[in-house]
Protein backbone atom coordinates (compact mmCIF):
# COMPACT_ATOMS: atom_id res chain seq x y z
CA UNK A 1 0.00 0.00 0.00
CA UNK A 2 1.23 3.55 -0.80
CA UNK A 3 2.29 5.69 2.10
CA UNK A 4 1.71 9.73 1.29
CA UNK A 5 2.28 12.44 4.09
CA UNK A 6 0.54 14.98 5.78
CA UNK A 7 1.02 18.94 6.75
CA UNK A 8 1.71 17.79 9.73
CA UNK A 9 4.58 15.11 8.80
CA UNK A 10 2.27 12.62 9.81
CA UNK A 11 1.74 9.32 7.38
CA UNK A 12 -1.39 8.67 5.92
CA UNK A 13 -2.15 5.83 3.84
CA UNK A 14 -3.19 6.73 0.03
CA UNK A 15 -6.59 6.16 -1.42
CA UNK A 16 -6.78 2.60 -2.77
CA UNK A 17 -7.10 2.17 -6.50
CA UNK A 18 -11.04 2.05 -7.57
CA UNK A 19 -12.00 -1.31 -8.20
CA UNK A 20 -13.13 -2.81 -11.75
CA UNK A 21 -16.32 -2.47 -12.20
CA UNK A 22 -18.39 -4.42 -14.45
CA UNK A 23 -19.58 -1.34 -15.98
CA UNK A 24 -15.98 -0.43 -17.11
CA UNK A 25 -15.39 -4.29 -18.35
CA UNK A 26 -18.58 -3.97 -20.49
CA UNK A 27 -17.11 -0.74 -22.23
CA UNK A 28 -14.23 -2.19 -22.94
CA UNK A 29 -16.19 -4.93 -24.63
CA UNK A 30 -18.46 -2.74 -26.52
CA UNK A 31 -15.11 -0.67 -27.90
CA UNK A 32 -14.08 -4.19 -28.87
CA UNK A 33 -17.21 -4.91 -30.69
CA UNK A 34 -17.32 -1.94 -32.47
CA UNK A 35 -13.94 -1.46 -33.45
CA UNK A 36 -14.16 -4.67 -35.16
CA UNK A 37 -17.34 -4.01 -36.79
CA UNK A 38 -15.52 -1.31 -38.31
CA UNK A 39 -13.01 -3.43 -39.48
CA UNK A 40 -15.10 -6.18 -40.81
CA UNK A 41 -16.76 -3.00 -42.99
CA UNK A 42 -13.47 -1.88 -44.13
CA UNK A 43 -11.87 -5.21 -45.33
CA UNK A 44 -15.30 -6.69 -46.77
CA UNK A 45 -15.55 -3.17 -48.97
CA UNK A 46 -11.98 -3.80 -50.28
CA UNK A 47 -13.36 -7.45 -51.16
CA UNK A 48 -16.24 -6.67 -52.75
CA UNK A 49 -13.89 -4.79 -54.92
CA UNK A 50 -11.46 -7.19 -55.70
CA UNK A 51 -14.23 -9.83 -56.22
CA UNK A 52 -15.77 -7.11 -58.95
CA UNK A 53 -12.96 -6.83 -61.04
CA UNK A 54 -12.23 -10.66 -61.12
CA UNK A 55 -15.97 -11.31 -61.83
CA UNK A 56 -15.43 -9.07 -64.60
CA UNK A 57 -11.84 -9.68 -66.05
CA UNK A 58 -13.15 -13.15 -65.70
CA UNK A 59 -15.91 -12.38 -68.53
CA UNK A 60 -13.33 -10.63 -70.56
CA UNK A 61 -10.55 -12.92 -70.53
CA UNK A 62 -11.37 -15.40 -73.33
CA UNK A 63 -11.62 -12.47 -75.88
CA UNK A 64 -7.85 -11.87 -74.87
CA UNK A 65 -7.23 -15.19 -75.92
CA UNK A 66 -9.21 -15.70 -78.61
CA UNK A 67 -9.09 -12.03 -81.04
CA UNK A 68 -5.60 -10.88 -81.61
CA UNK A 69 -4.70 -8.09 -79.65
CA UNK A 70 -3.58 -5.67 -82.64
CA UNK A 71 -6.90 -5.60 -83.97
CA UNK A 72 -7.94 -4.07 -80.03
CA UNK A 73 -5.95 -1.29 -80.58
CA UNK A 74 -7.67 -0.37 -84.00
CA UNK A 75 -9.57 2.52 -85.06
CA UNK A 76 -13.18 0.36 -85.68
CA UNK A 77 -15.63 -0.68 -83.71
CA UNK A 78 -17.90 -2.71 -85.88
CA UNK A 79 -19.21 -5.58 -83.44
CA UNK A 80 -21.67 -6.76 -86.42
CA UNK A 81 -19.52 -7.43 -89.71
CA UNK A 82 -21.27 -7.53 -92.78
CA UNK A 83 -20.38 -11.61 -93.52
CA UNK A 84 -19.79 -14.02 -91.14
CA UNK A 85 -16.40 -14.79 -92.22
CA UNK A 86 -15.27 -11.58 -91.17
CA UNK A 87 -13.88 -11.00 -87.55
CA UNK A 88 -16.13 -8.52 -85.71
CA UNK A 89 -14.07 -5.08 -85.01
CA UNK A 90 -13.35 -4.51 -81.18
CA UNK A 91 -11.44 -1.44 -81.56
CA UNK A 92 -10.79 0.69 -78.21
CA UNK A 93 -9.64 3.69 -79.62
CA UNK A 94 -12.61 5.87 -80.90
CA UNK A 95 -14.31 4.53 -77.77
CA UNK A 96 -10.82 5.94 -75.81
CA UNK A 97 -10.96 9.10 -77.85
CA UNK A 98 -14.50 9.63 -77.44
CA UNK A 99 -14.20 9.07 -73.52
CA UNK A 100 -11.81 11.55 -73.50
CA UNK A 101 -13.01 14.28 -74.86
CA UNK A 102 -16.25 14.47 -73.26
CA UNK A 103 -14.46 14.07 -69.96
CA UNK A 104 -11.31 16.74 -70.63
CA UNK A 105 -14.14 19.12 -72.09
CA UNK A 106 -16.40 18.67 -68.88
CA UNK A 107 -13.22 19.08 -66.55
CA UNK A 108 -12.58 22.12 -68.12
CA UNK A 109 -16.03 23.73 -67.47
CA UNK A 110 -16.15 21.99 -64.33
CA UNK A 111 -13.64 22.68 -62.22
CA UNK A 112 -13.02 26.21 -62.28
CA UNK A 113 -16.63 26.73 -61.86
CA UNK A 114 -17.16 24.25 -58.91
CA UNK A 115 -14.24 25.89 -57.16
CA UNK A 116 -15.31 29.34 -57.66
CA UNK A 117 -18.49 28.58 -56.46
CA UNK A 118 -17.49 26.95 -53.43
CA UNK A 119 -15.18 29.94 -52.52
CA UNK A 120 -17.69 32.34 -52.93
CA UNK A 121 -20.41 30.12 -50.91
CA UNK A 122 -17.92 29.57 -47.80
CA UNK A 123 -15.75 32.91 -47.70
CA UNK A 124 -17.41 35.83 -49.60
CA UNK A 125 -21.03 35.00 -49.30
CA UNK A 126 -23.12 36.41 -46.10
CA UNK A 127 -24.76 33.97 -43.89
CA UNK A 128 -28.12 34.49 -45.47
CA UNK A 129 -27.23 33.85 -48.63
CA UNK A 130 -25.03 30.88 -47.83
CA UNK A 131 -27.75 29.29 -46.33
CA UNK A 132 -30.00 29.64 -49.73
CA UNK A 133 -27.09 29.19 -52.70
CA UNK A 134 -25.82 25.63 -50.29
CA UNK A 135 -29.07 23.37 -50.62
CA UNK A 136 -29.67 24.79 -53.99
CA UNK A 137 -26.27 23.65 -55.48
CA UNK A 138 -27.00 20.28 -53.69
CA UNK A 139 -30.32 20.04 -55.29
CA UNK A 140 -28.82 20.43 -58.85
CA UNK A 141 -26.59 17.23 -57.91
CA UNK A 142 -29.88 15.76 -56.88
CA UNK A 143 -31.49 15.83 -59.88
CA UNK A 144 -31.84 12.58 -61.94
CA UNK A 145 -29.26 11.94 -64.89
CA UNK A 146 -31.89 10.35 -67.38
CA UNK A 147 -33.76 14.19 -66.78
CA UNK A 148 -30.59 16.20 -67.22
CA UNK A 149 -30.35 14.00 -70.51
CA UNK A 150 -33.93 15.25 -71.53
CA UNK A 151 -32.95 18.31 -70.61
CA UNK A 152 -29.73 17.94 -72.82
CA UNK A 153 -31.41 16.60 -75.93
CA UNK A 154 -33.96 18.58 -75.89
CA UNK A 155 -33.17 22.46 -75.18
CA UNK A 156 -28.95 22.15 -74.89
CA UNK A 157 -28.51 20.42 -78.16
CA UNK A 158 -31.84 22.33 -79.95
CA UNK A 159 -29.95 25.61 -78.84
CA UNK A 160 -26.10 24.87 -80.24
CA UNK A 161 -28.09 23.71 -83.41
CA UNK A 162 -30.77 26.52 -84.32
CA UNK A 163 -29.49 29.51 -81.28
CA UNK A 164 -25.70 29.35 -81.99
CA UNK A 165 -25.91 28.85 -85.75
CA UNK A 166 -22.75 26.65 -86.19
CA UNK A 167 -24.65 24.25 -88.80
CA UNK A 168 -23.84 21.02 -86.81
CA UNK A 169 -26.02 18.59 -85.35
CA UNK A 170 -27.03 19.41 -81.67
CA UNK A 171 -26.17 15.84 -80.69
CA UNK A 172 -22.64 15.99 -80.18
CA UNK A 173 -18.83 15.90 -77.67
CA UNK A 174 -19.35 19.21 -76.64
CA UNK A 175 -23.48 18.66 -76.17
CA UNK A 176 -22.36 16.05 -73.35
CA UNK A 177 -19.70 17.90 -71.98
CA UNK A 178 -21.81 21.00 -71.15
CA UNK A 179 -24.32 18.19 -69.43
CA UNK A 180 -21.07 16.14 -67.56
CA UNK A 181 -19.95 19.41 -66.29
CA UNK A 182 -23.79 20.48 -65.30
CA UNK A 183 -23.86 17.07 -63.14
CA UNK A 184 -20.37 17.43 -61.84
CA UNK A 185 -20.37 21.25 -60.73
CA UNK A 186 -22.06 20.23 -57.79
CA UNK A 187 -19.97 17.56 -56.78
CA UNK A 188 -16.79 19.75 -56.87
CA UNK A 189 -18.62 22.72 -55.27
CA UNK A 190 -20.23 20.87 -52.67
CA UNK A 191 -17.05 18.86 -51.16
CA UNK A 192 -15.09 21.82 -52.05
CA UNK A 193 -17.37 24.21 -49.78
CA UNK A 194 -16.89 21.72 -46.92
CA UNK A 195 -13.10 21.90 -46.83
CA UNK A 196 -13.03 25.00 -47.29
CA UNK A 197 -15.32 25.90 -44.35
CA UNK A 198 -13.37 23.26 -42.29
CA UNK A 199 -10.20 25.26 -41.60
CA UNK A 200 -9.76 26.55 -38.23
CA UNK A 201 -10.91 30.44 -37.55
CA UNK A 202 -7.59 30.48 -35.73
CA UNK A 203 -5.75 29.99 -39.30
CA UNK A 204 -7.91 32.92 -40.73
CA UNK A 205 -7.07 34.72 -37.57
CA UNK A 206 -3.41 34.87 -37.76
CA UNK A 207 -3.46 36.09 -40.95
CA UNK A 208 -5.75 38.47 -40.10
CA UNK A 209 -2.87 39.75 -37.56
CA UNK A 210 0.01 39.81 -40.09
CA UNK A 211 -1.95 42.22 -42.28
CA UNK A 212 -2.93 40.05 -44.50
CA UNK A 213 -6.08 41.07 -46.81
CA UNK A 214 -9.40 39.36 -46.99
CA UNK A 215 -8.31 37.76 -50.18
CA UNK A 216 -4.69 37.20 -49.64
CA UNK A 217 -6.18 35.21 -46.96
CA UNK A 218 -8.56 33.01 -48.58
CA UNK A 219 -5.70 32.82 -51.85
CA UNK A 220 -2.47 31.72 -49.75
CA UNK A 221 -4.03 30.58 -46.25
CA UNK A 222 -7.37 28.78 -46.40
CA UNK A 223 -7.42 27.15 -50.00
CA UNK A 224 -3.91 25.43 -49.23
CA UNK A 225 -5.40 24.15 -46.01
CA UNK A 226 -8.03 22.77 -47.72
CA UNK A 227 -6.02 21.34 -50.39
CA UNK A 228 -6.44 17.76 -49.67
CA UNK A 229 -10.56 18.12 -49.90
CA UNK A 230 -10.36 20.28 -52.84
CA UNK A 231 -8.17 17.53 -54.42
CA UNK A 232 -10.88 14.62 -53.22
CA UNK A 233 -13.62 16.93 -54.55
CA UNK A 234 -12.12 17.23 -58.54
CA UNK A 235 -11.15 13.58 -58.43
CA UNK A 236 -14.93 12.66 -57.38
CA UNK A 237 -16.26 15.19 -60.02
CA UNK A 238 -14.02 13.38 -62.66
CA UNK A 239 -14.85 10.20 -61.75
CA UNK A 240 -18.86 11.25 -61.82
CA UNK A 241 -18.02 12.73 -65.40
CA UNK A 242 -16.35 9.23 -66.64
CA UNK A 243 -18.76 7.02 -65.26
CA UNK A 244 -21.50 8.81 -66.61
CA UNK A 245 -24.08 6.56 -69.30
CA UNK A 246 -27.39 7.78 -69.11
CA UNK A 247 -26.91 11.48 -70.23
CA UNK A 248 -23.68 10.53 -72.89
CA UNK A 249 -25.78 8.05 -74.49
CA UNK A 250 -29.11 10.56 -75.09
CA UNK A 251 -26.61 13.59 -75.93
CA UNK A 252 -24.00 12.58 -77.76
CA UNK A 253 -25.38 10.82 -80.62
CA UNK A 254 -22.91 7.47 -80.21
CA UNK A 255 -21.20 7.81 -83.41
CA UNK A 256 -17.73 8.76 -84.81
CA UNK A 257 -17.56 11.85 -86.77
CA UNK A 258 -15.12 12.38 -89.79
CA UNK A 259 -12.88 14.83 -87.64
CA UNK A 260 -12.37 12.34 -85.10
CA UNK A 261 -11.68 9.41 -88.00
CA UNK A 262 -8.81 11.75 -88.92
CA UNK A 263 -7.46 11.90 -85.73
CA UNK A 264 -7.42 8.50 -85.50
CA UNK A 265 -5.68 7.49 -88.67
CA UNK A 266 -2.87 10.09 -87.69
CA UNK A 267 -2.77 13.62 -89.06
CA UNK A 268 0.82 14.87 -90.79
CA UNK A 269 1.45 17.87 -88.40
CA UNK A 270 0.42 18.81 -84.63
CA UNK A 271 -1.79 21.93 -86.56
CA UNK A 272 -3.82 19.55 -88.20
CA UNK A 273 -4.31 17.08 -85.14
CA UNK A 274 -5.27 20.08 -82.94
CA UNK A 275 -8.17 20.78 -85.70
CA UNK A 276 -9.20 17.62 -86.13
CA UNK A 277 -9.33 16.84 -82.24
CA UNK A 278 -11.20 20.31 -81.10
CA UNK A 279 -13.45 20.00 -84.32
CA UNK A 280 -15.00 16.22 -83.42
CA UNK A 281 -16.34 18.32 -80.16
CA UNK A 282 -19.08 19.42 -82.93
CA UNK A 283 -19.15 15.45 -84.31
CA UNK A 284 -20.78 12.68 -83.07
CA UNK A 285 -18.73 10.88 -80.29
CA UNK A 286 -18.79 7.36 -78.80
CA UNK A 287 -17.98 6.40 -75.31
CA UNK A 288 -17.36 3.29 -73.05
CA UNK A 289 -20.46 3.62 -71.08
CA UNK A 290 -22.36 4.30 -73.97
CA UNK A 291 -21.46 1.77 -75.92
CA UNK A 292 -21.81 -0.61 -72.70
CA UNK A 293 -25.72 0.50 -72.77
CA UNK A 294 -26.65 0.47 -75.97
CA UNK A 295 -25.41 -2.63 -77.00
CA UNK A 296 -25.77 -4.94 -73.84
CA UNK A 297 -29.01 -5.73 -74.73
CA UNK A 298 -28.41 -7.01 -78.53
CA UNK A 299 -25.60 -10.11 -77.47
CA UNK A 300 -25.75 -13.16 -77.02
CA UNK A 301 -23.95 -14.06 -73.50
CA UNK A 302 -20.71 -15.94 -74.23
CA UNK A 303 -19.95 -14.71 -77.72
CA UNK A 304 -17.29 -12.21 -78.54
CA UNK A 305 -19.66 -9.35 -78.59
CA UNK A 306 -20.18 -10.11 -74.67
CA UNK A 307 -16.69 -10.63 -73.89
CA UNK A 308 -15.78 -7.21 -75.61
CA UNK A 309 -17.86 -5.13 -73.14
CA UNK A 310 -17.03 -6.81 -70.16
CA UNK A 311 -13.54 -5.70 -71.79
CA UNK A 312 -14.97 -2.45 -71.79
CA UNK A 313 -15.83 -2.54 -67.96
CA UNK A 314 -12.40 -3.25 -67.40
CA UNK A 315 -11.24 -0.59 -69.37
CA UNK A 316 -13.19 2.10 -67.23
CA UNK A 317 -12.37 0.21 -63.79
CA UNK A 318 -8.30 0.38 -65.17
CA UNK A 319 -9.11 4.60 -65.77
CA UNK A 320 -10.48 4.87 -62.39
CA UNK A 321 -8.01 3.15 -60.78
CA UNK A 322 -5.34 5.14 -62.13
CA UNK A 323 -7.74 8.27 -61.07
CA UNK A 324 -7.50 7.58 -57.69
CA UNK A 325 -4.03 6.50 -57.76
CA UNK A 326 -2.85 10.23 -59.25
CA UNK A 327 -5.00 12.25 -56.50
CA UNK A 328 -3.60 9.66 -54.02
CA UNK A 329 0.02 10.75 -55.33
CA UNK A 330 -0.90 14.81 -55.15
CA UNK A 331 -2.16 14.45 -51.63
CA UNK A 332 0.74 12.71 -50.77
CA UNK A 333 3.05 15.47 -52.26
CA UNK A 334 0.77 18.12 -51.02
CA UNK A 335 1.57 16.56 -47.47
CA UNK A 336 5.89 16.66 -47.89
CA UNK A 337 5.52 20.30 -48.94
């Protein structure tokens, strides 16, 4: 037993240690139980994914073995051939190129808007206001993707065709782009807005006290705190923009254009690519997840029209992979500096 001392200089013996109770051995139990329940979540999520991709590698595999590889990197996708002796077409690029440019052109609409948005919601934007503009922009990401492709065949591509005058069919790259970036813009802003609202008042504070401006403040203090969820917000809005198949498939017309055939076949000078590229936005354009839709339901499971898309799923599962991988990378960086 501990011996402690008095004023006095007299001993007293110290207080014994509180027994355990059984209340404190159930707690410890319950912690137990629920930080394994949390990681039974964790590692059955990271199976589920594994077990996706083999489910669906699985599917493609045999067209690996079976259609020669060269003729996957081609410039034609013609999964019908006009005679049966003739090898169906499985080729990836037009569907790559298509992908591609609806994406870049919604990432490019996207993100600076998004950002802005959130900036202005979080640091310029009086309480009133904030608490209007917030549940508005998360009611536009609310909105159904089959509407937003009414929406886009209907007035978006009826306006580039008849209000802008270019003489070009209103289906078309740029027709889904505008819609990706429509869907995505409140993705970006949304997660963006809570970062950026996340950084400590004693940050904003400080820099306040240096004599630092309102803006210099939000430019050099608060968005480089909120990096990281700025970084997680663009990478989310990509990967909504990628994944996208209702609205790409209504908008874009699922074709390839003669601009984009030029591309392809390899133009004689950068000048010319850079035309041909920026003029299939006003083409038709086909995508992986448009392609996936609109054809699942004409094959025939097991033949190589059914491998090919399950190829395709692989395709988009490799891209968003390597997605995730690249913001992983940045925040990483971001972290060092």
């Amino acid at each position: 037993m501990a011996i402690s001392f008095d004023r006095a200089g007299g001993s007293v013996p110290a207080p014994a240690a509180p027994p355990r109770t059984t209340r404190s051995r159930r707690s410890r139990f319950g912690e137990s139980l629920i930080n394994g329940w949390i990681c039974f979540c964790g590692f059955t999520a990271i199976l589920f994914v594994i077990l996706i991709f083999f489910f669906v590698f699985r599917e493609a595999l045999p067209l690996l073995r079976q259609y020669p590889l060269a003729k996957l990197l081609g410039t034609e996708w013609v999964p019908a051939p006009p005679t049966e002796e003739e090898l169906p077409d499985f080729g990836l690029v037009p569907l790559l190129l298509g992908s591609l440019q609806v994406t870049l052109g919604a990432i490019v609409i996207a993100v600076p808007l998004g950002l802005m948005s959130a900036i202005f919601i979080s640091q310029i934007a009086p309480a009133w206001l904030r608490n209007i503009l917030k549940p508005m922009v998360e009611l536009l990401g609310a909105i159904p993707s089959v509407v937003l492709g009414f929406f886009g065949a209907v007035v978006v591509a009826g306006w580039l065709r008849n209000g802008v005058g270019l003489g070009f069919s209103g289906l078309t790259a740029l027709t889904g782009s505008l819609l990706l970036a429509l869907m995505a813009i409140p993705t970006i802003a949304t997660i963006s807005e809570d970062a950026l609202s996340a950084v400590r008042r004693d940050i904003r504070e400080g820099s306040y006290g240096l004599g630092a401006t309102h803006w210099q403040t939000v430019r050099r203090v608060v968005i480089p705190s909120a990096f990281s969820g700025i970084v997680a917000a663009v990478m989310l809005g990509i990967g909504r923009a990628i994944g996208e198949t209702m609205v790409v498939l209504m908008v874009t017309g699922n074709g390839v254009g003669p601009q984009a055939t030029a591309f392809m076949k390899g133009p004689e000078n950068p000048l010319a690519a850079f035309q041909h590229f920026f003029g299939a936005y006003l083409e038709l354009c086909r995508t992986l997840t448009g392609t996936i839709a609109a054809e699942w339901a004409e094959v025939v499971t097991g033949d190589l029209h059914f491998r090919a898309l399950f190829l395709l799923g692989v395709v988009l599962f490799v891209i968003t992979f390597f997605i995730n991988l690249v913001a992983d990378l940045a925040l990483a960086r971001a972290k060092r500096i």
